[in-house]
N, C-alpha and C. Protein backbone atom coordinates (compact mmCIF):
# COMPACT_ATOMS: atom_id res chain seq x y z
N UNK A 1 -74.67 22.09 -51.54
CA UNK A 1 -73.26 22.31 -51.78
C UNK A 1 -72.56 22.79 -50.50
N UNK A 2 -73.13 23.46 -49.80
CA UNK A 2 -72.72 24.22 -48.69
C UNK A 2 -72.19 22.87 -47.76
N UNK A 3 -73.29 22.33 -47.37
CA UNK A 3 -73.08 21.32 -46.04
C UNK A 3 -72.11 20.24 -47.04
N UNK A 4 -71.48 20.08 -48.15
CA UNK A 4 -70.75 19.52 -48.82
C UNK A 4 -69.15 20.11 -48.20
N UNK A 5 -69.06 21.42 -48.37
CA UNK A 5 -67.93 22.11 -47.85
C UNK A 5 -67.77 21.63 -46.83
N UNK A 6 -68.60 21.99 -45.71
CA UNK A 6 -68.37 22.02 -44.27
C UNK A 6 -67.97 20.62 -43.98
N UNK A 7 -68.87 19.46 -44.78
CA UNK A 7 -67.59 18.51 -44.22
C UNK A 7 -66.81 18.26 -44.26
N UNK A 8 -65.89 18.82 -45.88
CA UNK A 8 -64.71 18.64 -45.88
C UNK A 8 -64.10 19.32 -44.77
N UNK A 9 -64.63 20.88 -44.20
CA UNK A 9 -63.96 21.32 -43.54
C UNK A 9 -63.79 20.15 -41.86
N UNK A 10 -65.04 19.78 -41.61
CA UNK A 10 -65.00 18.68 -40.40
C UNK A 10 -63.92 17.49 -40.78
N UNK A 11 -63.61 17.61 -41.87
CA UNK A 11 -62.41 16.24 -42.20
C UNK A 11 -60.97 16.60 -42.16
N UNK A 12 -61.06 17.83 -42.62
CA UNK A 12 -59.26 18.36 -42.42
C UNK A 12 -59.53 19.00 -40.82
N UNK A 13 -60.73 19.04 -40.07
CA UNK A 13 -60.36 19.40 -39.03
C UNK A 13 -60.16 18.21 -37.89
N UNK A 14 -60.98 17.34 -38.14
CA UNK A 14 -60.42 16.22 -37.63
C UNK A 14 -59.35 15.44 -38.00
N UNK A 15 -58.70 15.95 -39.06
CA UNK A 15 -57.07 15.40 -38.89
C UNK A 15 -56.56 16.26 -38.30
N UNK A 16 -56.80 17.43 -38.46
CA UNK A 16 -55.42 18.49 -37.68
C UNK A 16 -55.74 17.79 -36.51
N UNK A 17 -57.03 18.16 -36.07
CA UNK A 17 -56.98 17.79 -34.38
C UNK A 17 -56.60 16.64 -33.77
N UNK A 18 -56.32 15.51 -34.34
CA UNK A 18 -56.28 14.05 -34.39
C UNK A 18 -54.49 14.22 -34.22
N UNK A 19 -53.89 14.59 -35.11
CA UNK A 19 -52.63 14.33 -35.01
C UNK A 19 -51.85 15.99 -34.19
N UNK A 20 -52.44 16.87 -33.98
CA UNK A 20 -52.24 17.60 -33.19
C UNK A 20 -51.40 16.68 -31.39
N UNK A 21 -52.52 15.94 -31.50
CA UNK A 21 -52.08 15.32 -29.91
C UNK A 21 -50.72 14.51 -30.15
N UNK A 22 -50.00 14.75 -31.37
CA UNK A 22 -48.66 14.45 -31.58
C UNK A 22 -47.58 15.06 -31.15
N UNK A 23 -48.08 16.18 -30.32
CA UNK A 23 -47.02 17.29 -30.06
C UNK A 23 -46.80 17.11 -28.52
N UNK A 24 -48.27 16.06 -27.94
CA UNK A 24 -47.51 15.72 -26.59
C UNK A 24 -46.86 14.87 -26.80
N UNK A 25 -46.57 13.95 -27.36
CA UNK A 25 -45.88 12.79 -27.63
C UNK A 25 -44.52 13.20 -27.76
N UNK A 26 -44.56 13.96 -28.90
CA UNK A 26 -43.21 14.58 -28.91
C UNK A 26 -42.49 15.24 -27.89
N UNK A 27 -43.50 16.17 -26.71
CA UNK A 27 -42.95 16.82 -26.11
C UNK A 27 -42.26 15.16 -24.55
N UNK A 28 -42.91 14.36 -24.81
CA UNK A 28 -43.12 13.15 -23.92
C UNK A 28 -41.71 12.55 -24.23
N UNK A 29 -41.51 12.55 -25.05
CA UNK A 29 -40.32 11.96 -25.88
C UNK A 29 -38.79 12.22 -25.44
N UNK A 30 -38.97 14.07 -25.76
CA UNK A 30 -38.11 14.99 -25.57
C UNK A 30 -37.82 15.11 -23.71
N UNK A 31 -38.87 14.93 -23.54
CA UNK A 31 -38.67 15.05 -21.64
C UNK A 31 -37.81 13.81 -21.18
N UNK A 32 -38.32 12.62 -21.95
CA UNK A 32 -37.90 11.38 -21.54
C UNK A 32 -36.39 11.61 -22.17
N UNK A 33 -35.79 12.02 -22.77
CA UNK A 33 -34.68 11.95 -23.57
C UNK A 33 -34.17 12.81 -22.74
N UNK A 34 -34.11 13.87 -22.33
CA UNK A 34 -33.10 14.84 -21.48
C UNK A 34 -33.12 14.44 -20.05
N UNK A 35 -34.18 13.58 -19.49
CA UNK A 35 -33.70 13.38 -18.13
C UNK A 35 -32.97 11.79 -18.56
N UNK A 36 -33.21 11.09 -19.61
CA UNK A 36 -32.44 9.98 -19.20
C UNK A 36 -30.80 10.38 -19.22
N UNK A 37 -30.69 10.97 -20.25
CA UNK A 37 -29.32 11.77 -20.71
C UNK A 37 -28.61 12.33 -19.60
N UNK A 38 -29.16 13.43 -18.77
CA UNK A 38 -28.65 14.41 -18.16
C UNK A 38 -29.18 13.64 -16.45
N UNK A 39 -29.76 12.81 -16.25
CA UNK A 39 -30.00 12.60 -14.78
C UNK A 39 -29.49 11.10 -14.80
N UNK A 40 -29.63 10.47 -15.63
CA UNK A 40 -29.51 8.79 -15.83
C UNK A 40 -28.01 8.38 -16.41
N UNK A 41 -27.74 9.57 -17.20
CA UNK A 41 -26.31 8.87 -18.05
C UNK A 41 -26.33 8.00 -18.87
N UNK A 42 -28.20 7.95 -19.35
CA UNK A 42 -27.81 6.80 -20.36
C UNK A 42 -28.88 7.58 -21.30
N UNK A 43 -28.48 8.09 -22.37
CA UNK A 43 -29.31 8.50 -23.39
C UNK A 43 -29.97 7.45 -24.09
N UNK A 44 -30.96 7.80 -24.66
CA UNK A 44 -31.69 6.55 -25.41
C UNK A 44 -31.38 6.87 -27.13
N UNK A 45 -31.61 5.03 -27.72
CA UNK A 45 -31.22 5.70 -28.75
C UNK A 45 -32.01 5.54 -30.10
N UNK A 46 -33.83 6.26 -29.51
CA UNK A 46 -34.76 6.09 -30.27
C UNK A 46 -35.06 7.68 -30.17
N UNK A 47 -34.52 8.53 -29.55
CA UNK A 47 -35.35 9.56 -29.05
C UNK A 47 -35.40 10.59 -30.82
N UNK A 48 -34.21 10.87 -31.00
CA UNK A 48 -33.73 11.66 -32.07
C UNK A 48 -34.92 11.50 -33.59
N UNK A 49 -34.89 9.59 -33.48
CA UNK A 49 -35.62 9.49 -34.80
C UNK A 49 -37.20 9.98 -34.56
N UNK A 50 -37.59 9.47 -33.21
CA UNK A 50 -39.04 9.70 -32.72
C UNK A 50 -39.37 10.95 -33.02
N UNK A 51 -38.74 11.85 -32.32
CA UNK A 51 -38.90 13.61 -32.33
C UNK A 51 -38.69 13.76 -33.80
N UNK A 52 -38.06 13.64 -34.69
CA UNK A 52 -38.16 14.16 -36.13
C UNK A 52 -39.54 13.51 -36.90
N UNK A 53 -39.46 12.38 -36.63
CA UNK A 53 -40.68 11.84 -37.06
C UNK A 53 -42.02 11.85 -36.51
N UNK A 54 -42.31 12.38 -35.31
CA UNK A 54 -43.61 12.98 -34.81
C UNK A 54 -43.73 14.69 -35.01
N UNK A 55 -42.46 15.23 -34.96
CA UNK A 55 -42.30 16.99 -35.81
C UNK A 55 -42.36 16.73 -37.20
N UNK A 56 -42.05 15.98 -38.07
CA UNK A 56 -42.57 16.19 -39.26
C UNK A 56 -43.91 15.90 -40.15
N UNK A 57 -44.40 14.42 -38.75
CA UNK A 57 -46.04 14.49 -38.99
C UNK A 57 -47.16 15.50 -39.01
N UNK A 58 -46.48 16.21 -37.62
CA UNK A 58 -47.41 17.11 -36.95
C UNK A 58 -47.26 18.19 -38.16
N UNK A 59 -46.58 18.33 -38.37
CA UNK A 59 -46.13 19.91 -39.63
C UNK A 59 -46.69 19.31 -40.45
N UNK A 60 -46.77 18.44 -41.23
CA UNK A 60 -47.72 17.94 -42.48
C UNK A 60 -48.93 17.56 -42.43
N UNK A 61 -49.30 16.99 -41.05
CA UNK A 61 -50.84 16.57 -41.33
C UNK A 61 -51.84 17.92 -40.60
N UNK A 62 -51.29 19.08 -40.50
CA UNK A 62 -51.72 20.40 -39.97
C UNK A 62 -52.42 21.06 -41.59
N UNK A 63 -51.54 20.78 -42.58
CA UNK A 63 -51.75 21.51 -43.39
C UNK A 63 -53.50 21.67 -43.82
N UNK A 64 -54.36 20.66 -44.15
CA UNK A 64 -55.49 20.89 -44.83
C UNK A 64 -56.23 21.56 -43.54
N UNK A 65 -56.50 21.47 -42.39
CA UNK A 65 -56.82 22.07 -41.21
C UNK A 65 -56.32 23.70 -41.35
N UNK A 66 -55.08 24.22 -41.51
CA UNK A 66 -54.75 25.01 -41.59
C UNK A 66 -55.36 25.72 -42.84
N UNK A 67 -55.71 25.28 -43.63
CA UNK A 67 -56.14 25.53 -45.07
C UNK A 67 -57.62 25.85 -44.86
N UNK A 68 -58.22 24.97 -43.78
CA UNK A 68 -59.88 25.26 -43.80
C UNK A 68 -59.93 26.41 -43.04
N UNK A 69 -58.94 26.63 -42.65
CA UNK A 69 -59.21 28.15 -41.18
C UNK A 69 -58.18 29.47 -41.59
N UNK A 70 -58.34 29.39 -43.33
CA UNK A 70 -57.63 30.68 -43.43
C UNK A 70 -56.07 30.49 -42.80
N UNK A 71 -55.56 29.59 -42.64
CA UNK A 71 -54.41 30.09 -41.56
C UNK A 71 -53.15 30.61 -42.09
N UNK A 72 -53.01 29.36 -43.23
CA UNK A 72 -51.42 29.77 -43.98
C UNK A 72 -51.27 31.39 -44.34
N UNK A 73 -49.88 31.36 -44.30
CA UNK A 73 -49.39 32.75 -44.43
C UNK A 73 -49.64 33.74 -45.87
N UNK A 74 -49.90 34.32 -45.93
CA UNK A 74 -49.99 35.03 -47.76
C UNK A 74 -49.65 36.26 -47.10
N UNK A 75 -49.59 37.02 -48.55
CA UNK A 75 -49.11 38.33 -48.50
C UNK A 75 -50.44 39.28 -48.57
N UNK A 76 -51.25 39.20 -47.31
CA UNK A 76 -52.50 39.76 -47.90
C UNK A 76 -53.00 41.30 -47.41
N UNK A 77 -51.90 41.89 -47.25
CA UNK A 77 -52.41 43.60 -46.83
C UNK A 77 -52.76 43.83 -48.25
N UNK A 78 -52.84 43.58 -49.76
CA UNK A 78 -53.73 44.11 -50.45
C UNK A 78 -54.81 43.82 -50.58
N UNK A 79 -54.84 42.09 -50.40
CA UNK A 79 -55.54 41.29 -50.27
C UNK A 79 -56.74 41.55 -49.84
N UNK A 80 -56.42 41.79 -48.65
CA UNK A 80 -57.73 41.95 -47.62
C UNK A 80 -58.49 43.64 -47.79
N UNK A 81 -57.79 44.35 -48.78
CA UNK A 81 -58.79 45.63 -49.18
C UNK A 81 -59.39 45.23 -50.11
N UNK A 82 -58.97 44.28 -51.13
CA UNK A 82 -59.46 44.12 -52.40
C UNK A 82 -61.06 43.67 -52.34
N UNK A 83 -61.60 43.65 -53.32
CA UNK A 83 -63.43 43.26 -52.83
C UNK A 83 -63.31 41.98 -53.46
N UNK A 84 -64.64 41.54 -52.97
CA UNK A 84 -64.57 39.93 -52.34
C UNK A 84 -64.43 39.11 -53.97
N UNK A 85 -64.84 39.75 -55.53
CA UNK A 85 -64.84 39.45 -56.30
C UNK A 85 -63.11 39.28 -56.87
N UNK A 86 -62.21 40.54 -56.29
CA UNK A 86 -61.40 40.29 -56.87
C UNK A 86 -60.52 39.35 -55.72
N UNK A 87 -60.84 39.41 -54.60
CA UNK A 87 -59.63 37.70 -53.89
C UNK A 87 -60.11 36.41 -54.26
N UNK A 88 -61.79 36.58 -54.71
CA UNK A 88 -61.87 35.07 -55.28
C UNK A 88 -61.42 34.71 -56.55
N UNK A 89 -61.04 35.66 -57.59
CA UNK A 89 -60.88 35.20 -58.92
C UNK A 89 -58.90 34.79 -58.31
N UNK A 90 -58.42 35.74 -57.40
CA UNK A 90 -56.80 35.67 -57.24
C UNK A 90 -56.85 34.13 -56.75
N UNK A 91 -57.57 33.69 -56.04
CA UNK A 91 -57.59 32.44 -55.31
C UNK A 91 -57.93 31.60 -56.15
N UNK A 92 -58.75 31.51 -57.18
CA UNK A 92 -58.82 30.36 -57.72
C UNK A 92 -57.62 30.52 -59.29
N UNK A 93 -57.49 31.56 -59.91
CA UNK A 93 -56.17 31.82 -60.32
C UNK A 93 -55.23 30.63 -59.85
N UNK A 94 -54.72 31.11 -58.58
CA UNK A 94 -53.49 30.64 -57.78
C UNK A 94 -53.61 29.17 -57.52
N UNK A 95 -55.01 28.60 -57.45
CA UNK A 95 -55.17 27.28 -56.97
C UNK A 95 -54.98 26.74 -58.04
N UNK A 96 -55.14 27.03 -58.98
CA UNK A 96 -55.40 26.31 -60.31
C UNK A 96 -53.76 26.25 -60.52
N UNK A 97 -53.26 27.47 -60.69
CA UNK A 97 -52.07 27.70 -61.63
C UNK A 97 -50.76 26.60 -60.67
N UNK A 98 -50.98 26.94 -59.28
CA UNK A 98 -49.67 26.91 -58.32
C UNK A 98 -49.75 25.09 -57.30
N UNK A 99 -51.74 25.74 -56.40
CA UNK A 99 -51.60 24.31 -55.41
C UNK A 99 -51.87 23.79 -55.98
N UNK A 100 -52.51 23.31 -56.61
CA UNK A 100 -53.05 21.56 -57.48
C UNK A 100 -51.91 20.86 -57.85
N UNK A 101 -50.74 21.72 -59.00
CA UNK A 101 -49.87 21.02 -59.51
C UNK A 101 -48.75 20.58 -58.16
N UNK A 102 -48.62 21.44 -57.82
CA UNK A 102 -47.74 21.42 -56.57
C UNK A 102 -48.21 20.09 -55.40
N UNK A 103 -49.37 20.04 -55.39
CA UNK A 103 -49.35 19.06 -54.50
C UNK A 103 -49.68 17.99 -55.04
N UNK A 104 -50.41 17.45 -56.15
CA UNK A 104 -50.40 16.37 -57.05
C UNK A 104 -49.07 16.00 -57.64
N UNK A 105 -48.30 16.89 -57.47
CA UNK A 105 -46.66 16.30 -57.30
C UNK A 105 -46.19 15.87 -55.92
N UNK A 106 -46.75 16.54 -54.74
CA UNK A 106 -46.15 15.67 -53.81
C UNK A 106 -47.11 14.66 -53.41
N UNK A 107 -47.98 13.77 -53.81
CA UNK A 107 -48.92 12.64 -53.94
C UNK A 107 -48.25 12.06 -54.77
N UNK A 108 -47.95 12.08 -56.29
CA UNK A 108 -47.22 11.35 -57.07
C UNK A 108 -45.64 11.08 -56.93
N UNK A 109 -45.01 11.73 -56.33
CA UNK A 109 -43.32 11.48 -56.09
C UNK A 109 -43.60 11.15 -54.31
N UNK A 110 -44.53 11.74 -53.71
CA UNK A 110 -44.39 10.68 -52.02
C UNK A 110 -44.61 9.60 -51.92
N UNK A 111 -45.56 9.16 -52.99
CA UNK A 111 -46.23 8.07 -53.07
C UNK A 111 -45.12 7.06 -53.89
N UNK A 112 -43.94 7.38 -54.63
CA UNK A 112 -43.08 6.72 -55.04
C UNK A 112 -42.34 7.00 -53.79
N UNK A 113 -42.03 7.77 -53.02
CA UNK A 113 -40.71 7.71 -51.96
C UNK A 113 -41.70 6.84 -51.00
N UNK A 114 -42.35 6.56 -50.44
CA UNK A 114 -42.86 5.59 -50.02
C UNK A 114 -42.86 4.54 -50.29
N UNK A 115 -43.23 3.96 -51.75
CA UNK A 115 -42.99 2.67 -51.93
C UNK A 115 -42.05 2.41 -52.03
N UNK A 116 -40.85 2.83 -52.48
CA UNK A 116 -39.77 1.99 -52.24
C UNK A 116 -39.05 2.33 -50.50
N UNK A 117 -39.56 2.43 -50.35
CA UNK A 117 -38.73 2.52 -48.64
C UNK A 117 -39.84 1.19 -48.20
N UNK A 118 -41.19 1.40 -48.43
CA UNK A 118 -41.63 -0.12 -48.04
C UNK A 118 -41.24 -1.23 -48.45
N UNK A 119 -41.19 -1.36 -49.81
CA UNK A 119 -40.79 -2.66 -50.12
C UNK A 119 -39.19 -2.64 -49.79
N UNK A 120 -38.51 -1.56 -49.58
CA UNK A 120 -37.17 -2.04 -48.98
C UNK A 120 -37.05 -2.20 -47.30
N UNK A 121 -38.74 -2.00 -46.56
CA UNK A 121 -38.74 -2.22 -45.73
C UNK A 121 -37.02 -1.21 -44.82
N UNK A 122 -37.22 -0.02 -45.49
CA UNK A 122 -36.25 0.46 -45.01
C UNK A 122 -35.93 1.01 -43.32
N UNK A 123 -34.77 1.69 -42.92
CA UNK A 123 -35.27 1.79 -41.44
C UNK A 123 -34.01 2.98 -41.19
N UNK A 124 -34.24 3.73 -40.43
CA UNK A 124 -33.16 4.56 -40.44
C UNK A 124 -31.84 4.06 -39.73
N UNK A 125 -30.79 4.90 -40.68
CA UNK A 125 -29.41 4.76 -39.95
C UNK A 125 -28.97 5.60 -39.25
N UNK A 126 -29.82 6.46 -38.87
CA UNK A 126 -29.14 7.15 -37.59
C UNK A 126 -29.07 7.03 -36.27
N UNK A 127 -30.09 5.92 -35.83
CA UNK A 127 -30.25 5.59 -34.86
C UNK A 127 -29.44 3.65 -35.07
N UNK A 128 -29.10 3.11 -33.44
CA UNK A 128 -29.11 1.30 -33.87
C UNK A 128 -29.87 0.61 -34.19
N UNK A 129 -30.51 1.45 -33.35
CA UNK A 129 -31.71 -0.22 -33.38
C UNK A 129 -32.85 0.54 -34.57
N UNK A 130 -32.52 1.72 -35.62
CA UNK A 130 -33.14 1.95 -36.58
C UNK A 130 -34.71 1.21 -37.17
N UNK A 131 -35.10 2.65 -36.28
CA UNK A 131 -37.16 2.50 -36.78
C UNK A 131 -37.39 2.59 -37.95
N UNK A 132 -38.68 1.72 -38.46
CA UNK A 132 -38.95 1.97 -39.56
C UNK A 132 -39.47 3.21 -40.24
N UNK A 133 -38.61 3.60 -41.27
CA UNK A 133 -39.00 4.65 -42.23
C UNK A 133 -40.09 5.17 -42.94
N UNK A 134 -40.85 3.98 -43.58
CA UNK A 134 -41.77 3.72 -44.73
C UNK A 134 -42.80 4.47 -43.99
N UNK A 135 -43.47 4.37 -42.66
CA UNK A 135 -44.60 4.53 -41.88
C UNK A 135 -44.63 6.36 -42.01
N UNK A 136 -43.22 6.73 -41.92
CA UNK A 136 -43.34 8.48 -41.91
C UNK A 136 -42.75 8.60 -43.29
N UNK A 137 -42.80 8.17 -44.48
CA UNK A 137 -42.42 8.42 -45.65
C UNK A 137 -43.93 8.37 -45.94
N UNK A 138 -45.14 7.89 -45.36
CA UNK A 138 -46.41 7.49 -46.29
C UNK A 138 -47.46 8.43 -45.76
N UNK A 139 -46.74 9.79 -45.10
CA UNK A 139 -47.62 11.16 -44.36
C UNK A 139 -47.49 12.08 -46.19
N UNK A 140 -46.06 12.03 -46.70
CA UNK A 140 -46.15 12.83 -47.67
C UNK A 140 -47.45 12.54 -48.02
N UNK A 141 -47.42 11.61 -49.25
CA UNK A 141 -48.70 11.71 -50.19
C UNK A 141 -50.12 11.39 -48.90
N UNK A 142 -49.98 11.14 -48.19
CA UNK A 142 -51.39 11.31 -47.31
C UNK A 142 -52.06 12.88 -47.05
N UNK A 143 -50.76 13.25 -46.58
CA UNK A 143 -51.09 14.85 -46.33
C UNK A 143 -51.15 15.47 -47.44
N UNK A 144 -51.08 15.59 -48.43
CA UNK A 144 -50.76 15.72 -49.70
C UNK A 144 -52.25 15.59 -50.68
N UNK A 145 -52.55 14.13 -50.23
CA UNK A 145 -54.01 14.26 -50.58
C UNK A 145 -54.84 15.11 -49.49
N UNK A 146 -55.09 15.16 -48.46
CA UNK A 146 -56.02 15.76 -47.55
C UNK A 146 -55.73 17.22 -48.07
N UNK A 147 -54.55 17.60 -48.65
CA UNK A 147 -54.62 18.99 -49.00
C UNK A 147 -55.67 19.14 -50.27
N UNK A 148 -54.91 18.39 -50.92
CA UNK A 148 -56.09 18.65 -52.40
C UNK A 148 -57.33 18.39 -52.08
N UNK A 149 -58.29 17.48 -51.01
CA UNK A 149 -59.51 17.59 -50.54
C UNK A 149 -59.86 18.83 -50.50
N UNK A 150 -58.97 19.69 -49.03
CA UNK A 150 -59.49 21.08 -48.87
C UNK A 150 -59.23 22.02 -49.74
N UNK A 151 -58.51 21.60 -50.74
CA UNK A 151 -58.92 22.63 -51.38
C UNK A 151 -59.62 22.90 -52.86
N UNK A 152 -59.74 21.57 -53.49
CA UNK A 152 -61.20 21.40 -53.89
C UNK A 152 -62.63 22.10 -53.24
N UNK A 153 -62.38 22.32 -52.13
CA UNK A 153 -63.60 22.70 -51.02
C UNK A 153 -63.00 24.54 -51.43
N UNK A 154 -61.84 24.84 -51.72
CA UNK A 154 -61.64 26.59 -51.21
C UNK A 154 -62.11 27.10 -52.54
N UNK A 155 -61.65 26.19 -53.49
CA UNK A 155 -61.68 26.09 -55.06
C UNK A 155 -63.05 26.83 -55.32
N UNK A 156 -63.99 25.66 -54.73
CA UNK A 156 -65.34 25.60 -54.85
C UNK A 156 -66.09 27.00 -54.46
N UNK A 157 -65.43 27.49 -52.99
CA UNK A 157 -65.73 28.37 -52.19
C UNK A 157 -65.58 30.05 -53.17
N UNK A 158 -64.37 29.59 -53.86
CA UNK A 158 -63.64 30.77 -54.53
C UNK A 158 -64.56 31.18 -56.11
N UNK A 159 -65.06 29.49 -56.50
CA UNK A 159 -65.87 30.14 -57.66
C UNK A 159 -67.25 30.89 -57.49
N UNK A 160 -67.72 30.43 -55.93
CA UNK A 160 -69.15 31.09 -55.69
C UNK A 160 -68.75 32.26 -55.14
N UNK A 161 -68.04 32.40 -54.42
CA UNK A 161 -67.59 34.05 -54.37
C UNK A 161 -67.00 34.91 -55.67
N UNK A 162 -66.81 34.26 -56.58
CA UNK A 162 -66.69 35.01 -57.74
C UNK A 162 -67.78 35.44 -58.60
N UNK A 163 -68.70 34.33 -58.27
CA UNK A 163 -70.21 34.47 -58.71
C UNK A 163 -71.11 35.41 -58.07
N UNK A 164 -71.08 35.55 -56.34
CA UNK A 164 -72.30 36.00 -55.48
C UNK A 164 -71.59 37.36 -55.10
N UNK A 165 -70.49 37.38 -54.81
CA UNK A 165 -69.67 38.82 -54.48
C UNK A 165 -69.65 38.34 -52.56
N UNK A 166 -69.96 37.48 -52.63
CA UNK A 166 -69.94 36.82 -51.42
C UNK A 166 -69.03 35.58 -50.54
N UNK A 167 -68.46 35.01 -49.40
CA UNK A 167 -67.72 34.54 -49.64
C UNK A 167 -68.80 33.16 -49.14
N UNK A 168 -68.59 31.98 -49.09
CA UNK A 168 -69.36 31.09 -48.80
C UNK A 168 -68.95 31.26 -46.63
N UNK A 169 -70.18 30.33 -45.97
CA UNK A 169 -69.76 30.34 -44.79
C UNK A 169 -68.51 28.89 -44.62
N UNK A 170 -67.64 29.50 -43.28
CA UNK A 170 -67.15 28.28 -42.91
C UNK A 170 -66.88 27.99 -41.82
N UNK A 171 -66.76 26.42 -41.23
CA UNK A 171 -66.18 26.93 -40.34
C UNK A 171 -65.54 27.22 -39.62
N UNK A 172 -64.89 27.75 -38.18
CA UNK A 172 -63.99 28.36 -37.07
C UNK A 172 -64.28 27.76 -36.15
N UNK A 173 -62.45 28.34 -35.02
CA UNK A 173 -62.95 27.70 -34.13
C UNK A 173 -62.22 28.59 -33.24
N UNK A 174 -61.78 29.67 -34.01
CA UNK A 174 -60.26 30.49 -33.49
C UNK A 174 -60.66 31.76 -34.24
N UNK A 175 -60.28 32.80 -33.58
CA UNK A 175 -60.17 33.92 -34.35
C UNK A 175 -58.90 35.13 -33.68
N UNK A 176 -58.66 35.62 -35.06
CA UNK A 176 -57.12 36.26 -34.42
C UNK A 176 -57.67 38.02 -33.35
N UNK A 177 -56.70 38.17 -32.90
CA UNK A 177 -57.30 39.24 -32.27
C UNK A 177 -57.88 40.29 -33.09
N UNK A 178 -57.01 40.75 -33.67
CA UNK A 178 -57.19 41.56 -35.30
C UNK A 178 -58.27 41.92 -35.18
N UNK A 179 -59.13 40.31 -35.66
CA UNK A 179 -60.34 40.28 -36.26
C UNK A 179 -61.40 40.63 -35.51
N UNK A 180 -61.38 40.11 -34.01
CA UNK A 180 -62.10 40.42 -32.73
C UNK A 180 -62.59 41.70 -32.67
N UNK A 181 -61.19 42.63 -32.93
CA UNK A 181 -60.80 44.22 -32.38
C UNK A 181 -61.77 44.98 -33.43
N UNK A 182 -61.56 44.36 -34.50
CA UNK A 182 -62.43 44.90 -35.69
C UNK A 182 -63.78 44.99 -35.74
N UNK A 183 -64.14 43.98 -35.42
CA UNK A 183 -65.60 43.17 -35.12
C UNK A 183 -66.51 43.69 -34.08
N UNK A 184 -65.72 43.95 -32.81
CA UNK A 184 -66.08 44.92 -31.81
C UNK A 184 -66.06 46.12 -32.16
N UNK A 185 -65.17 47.23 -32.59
CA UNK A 185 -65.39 48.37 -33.38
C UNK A 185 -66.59 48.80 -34.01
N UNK A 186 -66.83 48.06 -35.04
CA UNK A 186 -68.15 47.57 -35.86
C UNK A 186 -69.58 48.08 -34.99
N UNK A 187 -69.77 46.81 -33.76
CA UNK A 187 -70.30 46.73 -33.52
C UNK A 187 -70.68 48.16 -32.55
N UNK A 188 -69.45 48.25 -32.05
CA UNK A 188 -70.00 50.27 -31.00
C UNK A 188 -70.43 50.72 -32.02
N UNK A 189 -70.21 50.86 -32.89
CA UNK A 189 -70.17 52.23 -34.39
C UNK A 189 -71.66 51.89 -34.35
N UNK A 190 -72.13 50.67 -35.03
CA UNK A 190 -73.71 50.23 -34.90
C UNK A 190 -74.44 50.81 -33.93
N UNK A 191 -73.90 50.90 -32.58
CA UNK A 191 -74.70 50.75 -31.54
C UNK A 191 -74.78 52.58 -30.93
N UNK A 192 -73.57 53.06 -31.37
CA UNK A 192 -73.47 54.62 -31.60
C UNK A 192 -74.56 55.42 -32.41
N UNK A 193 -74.29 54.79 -33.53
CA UNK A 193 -75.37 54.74 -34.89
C UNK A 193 -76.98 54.54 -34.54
N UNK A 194 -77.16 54.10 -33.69
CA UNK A 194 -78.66 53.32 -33.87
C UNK A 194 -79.39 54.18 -32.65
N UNK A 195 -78.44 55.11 -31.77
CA UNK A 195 -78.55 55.80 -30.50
C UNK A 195 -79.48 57.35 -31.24
């Protein structure tokens, strides 16, 4: 079951990381757009749709990545005193009650705002020469599913920590300072301790 997790976690981490390199693009975009503008006098007139549509990939296909590494935001200064039995029953609580429905709605209504922008082969009007739409209308329900992957995987994680008093391993690749500062602490106290 374990090495079951971890690959989901290797799968939402190879999307984050995969479309991560969307943010040079964007930033590529944005460079190219202010010097044509401001040095050239001739603004382009793809830049606007590009940049919204590589910033709203990057923000959506982050999510299950973000999800395997702890990242999203919660309210967890109680959280994190509580013992490991009672954040796993809150977590799978919450998954059950809140993400599942929540995002099996945005899979089922993206996945309709998608198809009809494809078959209308739609294209935006904010720009002239208006890019096609459908291609960044079909991240909703994509990202959408990759969420419910990972978290089938936290789900999973949350019932054996409700079971073992333990949390399952996962894995990292980042850790906040916080946690470092803590970790090191720990470890003098041990090493104080053992003197």
């Amino acid at each position: 079951m374990q090495s079951w997790l971890l690959n989901i976690d290797r799968v939402s981490a190879a999307l984050g990381k995969t479309f991560a390199w969307f943010i040079v693009l964007l930033t590529g975009a944005i460079v190219y757009e202010v010097f044509a503008r401001y040095l050239f006098r001739a603004p382009t007139t793809w830049a606007f749709d590009v940049s919204y549509m590589l910033y709203g990939t990057l923000f959506m296909m982050a999510g299950a990545y973000t999800l395997s590494r702890e990242g999203h935001v919660r309210a967890d200064f109680l959280y994190r005193i509580a013992p490991v039995r009672v954040q796993a029953a809150l977590d799978l609580a919450l998954y059950l009650l809140f993400f599942f429905p929540g995002m099996a709605a945005l899979v089922w209504f993206g996945w309709d705002f998608f198809a009809l922008s494809f078959w209308q082969n739609e294209r935006s009007s904010i720009s002239p020469n208006g890019p096609l739409i459908w291609p960044f209308k079909f991240v909703i329900p994509f990202a959408a599913a990759a969420m419910i992957l990972q978290g089938i995987a936290e789900t999973i994680r949350a019932w054996i920590a409700l079971g073992t008093g333990a949390w399952p391993p996962r894995l990292s690749d980042v850790e906040e300072m916080e946690v470092l500062a803590i970790k090191q602490a720990q470890a003098a106290r041990a090493s104080e301790a053992a003197r």
